[in-house]
N, C-alpha and C. Protein backbone atom coordinates (compact mmCIF):
# COMPACT_ATOMS: atom_id res chain seq x y z
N UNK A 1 28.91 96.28 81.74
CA UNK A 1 29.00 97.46 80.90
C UNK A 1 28.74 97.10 79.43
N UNK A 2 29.43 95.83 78.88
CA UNK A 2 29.17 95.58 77.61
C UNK A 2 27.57 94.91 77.27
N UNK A 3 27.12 94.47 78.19
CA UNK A 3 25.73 94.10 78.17
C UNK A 3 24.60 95.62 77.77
N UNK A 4 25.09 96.09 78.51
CA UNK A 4 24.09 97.73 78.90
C UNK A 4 24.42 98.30 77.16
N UNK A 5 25.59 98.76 77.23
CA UNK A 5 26.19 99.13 75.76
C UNK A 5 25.54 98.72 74.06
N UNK A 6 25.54 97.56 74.64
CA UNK A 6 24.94 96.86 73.12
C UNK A 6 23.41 97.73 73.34
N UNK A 7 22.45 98.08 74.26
CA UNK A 7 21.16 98.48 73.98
C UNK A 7 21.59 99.59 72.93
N UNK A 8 22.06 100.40 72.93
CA UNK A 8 22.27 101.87 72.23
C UNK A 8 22.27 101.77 70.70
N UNK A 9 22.90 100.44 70.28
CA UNK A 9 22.43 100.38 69.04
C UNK A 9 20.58 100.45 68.97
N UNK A 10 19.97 99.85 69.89
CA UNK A 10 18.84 100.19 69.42
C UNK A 10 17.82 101.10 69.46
N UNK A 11 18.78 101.98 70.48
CA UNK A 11 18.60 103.16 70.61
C UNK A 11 18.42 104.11 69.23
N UNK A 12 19.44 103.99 68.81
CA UNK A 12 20.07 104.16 67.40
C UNK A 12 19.51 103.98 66.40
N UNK A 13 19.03 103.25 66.26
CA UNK A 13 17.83 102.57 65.60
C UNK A 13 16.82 102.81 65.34
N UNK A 14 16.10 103.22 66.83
CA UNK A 14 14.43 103.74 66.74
C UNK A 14 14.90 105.54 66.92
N UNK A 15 15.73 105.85 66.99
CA UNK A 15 15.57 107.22 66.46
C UNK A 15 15.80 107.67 64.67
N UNK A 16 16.51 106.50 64.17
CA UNK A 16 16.47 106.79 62.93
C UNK A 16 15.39 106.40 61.96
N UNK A 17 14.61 105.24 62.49
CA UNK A 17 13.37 104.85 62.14
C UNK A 17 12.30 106.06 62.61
N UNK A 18 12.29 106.36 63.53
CA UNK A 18 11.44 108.03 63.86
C UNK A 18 11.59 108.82 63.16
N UNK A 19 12.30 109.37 63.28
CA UNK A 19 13.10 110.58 61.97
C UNK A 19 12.59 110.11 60.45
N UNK A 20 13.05 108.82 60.09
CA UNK A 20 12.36 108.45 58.75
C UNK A 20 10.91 108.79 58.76
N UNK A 21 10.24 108.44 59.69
CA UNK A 21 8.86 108.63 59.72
C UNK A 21 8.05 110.07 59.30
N UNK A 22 8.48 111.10 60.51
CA UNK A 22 8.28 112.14 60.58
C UNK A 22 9.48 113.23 59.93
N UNK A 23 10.38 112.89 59.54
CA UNK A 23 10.87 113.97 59.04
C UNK A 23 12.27 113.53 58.19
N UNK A 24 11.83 113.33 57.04
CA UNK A 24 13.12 112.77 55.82
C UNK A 24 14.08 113.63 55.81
N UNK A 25 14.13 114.87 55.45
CA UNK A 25 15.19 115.82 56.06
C UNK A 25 16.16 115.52 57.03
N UNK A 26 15.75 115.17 58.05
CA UNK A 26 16.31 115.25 59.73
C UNK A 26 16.72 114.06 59.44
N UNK A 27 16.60 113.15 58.84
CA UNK A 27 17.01 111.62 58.95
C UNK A 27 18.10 111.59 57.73
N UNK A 28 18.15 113.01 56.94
CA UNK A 28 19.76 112.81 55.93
C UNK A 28 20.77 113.39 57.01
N UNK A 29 20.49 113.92 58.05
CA UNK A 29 21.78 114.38 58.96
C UNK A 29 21.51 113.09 59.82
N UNK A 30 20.81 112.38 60.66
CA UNK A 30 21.03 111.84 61.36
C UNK A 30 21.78 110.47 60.70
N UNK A 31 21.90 109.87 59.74
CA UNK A 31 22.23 108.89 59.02
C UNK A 31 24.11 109.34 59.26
N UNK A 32 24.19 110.30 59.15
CA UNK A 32 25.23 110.84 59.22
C UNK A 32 26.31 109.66 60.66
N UNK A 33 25.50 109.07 61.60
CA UNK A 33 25.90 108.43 62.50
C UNK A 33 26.58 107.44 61.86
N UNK A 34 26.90 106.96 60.88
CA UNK A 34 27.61 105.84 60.27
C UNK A 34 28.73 106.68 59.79
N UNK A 35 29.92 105.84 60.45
CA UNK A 35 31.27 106.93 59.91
C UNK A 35 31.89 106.74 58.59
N UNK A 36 31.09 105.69 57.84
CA UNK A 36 31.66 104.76 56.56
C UNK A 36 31.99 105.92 55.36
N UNK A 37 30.88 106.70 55.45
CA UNK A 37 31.08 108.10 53.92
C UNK A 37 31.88 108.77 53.70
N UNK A 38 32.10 109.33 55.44
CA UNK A 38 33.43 109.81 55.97
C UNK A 38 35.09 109.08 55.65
N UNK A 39 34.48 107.56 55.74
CA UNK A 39 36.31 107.36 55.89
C UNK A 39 36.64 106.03 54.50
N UNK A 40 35.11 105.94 53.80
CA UNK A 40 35.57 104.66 52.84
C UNK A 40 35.21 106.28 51.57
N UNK A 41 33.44 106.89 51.27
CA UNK A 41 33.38 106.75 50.36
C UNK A 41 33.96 108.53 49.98
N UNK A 42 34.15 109.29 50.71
CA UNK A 42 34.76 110.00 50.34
C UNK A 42 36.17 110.16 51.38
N UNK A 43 36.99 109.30 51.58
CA UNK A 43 38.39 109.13 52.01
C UNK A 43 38.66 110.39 52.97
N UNK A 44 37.80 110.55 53.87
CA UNK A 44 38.20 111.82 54.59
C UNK A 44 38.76 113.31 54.41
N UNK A 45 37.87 113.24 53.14
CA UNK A 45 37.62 114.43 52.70
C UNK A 45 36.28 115.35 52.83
N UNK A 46 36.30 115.79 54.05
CA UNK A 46 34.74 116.58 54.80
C UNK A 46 35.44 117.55 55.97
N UNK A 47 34.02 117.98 56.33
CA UNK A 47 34.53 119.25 57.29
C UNK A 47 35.07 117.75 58.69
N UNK A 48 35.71 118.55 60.00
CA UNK A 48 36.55 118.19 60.52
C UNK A 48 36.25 117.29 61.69
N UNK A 49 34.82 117.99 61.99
CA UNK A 49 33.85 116.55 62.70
C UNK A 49 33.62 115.81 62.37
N UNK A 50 33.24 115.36 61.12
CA UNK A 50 32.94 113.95 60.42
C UNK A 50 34.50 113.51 60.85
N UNK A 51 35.75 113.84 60.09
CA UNK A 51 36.87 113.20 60.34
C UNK A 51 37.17 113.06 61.12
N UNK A 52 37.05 113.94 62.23
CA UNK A 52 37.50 113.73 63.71
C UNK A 52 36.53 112.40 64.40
N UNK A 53 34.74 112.31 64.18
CA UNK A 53 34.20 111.29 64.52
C UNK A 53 34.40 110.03 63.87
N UNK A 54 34.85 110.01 62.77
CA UNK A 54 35.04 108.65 61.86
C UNK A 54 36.70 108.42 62.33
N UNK A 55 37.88 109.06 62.84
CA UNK A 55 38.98 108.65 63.34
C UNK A 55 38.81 108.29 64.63
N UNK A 56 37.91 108.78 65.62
CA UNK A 56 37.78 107.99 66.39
C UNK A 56 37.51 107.18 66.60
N UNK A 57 36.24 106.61 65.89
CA UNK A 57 35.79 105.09 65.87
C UNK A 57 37.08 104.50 65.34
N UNK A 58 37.99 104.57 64.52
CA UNK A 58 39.14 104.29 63.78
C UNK A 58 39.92 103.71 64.89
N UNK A 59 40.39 104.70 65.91
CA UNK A 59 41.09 104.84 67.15
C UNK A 59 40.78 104.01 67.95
N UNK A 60 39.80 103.75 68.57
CA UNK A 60 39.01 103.27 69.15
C UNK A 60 39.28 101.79 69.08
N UNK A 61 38.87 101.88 68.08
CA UNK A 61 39.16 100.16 67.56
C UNK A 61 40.17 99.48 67.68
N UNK A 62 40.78 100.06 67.93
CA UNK A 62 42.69 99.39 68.43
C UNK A 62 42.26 98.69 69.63
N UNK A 63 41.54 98.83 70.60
CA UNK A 63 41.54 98.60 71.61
C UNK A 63 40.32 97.85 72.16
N UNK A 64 38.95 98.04 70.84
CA UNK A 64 37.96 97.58 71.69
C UNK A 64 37.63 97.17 70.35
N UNK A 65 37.09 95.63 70.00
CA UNK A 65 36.88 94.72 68.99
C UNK A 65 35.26 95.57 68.53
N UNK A 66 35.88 95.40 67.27
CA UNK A 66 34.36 95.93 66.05
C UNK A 66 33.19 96.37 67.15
N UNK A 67 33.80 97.45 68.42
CA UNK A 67 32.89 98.50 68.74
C UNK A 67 31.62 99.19 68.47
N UNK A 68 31.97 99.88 67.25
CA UNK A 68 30.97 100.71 66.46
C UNK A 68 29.89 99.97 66.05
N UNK A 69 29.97 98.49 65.36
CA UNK A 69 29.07 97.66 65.28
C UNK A 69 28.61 97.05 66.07
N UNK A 70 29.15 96.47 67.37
CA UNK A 70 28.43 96.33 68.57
C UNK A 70 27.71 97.19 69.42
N UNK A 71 28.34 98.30 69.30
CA UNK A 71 27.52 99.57 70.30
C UNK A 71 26.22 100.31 69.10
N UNK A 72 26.80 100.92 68.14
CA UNK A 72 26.10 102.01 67.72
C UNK A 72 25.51 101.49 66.79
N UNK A 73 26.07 100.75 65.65
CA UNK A 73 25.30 100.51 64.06
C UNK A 73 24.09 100.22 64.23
N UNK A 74 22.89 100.67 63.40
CA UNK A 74 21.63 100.49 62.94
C UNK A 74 21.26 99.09 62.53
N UNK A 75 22.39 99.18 61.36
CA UNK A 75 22.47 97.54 60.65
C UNK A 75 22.77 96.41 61.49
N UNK A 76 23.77 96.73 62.41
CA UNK A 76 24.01 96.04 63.66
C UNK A 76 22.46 95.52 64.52
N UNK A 77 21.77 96.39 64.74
CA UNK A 77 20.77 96.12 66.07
C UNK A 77 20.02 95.64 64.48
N UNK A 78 19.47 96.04 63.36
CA UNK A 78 18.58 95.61 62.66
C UNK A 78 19.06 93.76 62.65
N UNK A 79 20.20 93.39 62.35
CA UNK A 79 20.50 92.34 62.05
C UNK A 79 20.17 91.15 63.44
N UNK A 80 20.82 91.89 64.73
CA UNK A 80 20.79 91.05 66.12
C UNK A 80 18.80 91.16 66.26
N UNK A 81 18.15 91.95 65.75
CA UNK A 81 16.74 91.36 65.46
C UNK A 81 16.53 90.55 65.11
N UNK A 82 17.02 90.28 63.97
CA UNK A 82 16.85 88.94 63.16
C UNK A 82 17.56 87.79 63.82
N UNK A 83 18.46 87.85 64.87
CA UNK A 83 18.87 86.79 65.60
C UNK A 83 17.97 86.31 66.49
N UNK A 84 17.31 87.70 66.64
CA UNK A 84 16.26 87.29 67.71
C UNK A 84 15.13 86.26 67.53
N UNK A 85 14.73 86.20 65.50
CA UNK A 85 13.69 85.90 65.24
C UNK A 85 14.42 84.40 64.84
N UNK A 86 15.55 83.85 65.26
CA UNK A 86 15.80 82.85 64.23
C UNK A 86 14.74 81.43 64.59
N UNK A 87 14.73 80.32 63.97
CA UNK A 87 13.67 79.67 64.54
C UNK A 87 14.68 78.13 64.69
N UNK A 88 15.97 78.35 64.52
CA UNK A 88 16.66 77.11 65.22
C UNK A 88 18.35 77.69 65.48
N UNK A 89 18.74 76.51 66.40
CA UNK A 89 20.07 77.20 66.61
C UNK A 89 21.06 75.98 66.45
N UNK A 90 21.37 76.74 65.04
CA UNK A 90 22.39 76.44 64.12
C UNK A 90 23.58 75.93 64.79
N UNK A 91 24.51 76.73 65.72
CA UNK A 91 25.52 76.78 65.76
C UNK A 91 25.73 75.32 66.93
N UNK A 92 26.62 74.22 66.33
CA UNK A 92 26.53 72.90 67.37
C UNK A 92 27.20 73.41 68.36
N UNK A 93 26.62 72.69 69.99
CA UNK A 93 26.98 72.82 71.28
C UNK A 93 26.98 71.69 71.51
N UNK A 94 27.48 71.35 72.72
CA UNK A 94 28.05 69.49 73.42
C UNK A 94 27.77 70.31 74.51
N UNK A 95 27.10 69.19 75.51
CA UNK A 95 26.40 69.72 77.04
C UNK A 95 27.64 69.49 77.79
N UNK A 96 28.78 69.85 77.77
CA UNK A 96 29.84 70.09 78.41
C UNK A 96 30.02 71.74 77.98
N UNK A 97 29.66 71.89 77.22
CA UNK A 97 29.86 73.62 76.60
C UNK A 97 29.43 74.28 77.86
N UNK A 98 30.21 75.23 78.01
CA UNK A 98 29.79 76.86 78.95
C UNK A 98 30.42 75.80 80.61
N UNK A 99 29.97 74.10 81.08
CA UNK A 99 30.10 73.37 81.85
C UNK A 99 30.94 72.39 81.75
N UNK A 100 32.33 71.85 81.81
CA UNK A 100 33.01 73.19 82.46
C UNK A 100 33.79 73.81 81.71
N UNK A 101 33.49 73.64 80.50
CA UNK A 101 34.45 74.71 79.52
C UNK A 101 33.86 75.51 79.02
N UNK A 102 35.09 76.95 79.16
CA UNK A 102 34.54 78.04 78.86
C UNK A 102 35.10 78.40 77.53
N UNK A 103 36.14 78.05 76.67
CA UNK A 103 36.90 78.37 75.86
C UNK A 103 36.37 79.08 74.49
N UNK A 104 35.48 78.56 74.08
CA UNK A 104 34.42 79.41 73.07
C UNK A 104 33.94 80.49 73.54
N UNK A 105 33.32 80.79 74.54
CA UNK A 105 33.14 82.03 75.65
C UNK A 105 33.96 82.88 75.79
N UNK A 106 35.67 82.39 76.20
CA UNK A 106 36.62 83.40 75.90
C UNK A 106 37.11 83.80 74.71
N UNK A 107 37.32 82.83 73.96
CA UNK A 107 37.53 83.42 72.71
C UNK A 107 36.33 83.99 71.73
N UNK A 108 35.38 84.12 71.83
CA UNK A 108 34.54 85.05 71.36
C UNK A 108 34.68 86.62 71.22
N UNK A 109 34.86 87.06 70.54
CA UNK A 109 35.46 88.55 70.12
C UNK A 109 34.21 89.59 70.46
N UNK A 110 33.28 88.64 70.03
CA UNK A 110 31.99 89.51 70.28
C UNK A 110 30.99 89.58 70.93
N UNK A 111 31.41 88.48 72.22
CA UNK A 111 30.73 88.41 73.70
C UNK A 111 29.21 87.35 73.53
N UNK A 112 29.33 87.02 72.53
CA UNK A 112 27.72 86.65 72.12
C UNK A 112 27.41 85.25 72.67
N UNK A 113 28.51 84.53 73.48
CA UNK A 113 28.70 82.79 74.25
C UNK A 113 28.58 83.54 75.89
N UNK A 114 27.11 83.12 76.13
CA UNK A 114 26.79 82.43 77.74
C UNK A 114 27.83 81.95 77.81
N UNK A 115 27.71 82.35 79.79
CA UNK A 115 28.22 81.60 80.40
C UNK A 115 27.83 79.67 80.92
N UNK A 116 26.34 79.97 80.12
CA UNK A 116 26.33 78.17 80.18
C UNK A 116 26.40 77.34 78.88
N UNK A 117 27.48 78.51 78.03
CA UNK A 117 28.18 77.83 76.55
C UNK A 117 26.65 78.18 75.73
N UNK A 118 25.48 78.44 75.69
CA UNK A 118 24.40 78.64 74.88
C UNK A 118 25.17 80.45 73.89
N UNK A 119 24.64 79.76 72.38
CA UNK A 119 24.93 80.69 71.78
C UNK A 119 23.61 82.36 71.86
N UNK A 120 24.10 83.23 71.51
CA UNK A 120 23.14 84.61 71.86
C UNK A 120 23.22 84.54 70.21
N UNK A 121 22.59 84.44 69.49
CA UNK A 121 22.07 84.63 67.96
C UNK A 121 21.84 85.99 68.29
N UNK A 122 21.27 86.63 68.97
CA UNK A 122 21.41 88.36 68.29
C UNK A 122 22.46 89.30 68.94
N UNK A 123 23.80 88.89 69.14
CA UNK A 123 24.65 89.49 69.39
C UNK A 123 26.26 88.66 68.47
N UNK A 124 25.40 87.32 67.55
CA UNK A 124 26.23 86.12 66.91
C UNK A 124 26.50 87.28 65.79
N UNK A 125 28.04 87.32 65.26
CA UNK A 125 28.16 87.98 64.55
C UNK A 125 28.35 87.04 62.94
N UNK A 126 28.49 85.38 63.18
CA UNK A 126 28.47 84.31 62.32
C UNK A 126 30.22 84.44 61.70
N UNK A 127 31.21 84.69 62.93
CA UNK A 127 32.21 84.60 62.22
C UNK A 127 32.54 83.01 62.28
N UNK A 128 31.98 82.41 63.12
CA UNK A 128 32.34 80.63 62.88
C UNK A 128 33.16 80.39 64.21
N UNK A 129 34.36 81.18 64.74
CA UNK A 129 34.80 80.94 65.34
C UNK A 129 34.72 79.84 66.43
N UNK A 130 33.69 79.72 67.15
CA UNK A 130 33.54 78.70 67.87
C UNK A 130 32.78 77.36 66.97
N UNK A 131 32.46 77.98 66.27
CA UNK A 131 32.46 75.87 65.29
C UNK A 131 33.76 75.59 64.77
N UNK A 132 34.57 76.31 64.92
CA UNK A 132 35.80 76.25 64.75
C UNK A 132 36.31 75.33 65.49
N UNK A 133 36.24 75.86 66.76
CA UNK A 133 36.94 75.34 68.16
C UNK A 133 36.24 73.80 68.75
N UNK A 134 34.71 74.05 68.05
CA UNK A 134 34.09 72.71 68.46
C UNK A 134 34.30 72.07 67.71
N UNK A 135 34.91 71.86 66.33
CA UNK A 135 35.05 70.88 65.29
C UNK A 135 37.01 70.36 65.59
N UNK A 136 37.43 71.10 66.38
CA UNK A 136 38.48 70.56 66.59
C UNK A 136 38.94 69.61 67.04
N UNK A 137 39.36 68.51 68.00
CA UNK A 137 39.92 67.84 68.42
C UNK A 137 41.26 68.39 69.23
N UNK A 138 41.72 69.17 68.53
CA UNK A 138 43.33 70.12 69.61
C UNK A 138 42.75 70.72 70.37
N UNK A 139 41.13 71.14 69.60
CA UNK A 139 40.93 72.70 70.38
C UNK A 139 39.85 72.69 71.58
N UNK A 140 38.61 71.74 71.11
CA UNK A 140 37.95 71.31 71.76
C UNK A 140 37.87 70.51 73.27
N UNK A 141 37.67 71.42 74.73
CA UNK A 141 38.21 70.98 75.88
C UNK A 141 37.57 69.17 75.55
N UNK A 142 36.00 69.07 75.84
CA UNK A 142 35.75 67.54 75.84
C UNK A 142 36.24 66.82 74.89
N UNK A 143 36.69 67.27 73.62
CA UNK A 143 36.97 66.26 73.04
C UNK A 143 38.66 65.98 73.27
N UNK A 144 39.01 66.78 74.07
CA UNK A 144 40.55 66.70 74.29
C UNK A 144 40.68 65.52 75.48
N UNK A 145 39.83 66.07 76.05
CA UNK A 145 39.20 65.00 77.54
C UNK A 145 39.08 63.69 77.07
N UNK A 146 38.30 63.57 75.94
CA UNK A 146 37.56 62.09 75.73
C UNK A 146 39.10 61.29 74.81
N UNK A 147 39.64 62.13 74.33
CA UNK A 147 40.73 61.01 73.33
C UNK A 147 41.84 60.80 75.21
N UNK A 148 41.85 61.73 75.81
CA UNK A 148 43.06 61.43 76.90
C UNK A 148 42.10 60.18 77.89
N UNK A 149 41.21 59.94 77.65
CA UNK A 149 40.19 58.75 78.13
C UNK A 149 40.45 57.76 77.70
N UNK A 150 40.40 58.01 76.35
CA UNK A 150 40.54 56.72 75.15
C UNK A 150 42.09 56.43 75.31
N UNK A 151 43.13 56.93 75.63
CA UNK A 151 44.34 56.76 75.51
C UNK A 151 44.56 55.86 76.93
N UNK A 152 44.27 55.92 77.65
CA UNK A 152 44.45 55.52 79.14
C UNK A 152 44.05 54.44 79.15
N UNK A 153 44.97 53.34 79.91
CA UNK A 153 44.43 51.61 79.33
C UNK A 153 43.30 51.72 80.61
């Protein structure tokens, strides 16, 4: 479901890039899909759909991690483009990653760690988190492995 989900941002996307095209008008209401005007720049002060759609994403979010930017945002799918285009991958992996540890995978907030530990750059949101976990020693399964190696006469 969360695989399928993420397309809609780009859904999202090429209809607002359409609209820009053919009709600037239609693309000041459709912009409207970002709940930010609604709830940062005028503090929820608008008619009752904007507030009601910008509290839900609000709502929402209790329960399902930075949602709105994974599913719907523009800036979102514009940016996981640019993951698409990157031309190296930054983020260090150890060929024990994803095999047999999954721990960067689960703790990923934003689903973007294969299951064979390979990072997804256009779903990487660059919070660090898992260079986090790989620079650890507490946190890191192999390297937890390799010092309980080294410890063992």
């Amino acid at each position: 479901m969360d695989r399928r989900l993420k397309w809609l941002k780009y859904g999202v996307l090429s209809v607002l890039v359409v609209a820009a095209l053919v009709s600037p008008a239609l693309t000041d209401v459709l912009v409207e899909v970002e709940p930010f005007k609604t709830a940062i720049t005028v503090n929820f002060v608008r008619e009752w759909y904007f507030v009601a759609y910008a509290a839900g994403w609000l709502v929402l979010g209790l329960w399902l991690f930075k949602g709105f930017c994974r599913y719907v945002c523009p800036l979102g799918a514009v940016m996981a483009l640019g993951g698409l285009l990157r031309r190296r991958a930054w983020i260090p992996r150890r060929p024990d990653c994803g095999s047999p540890c999954q721990l960067c995978k689960v703790r990923c907030n934003y689903g973007a760690i294969e299951r064979d530990g390979r990072v997804r750059y256009d779903e990487c949101f660059q919070c660090l988190d898992c260079v986090t976990i790989h620079d650890d020693p507490g946190q890191c399964v192999p390297l937890v492995l390799a010092a309980k190696r080294e410890v063992r006469p």
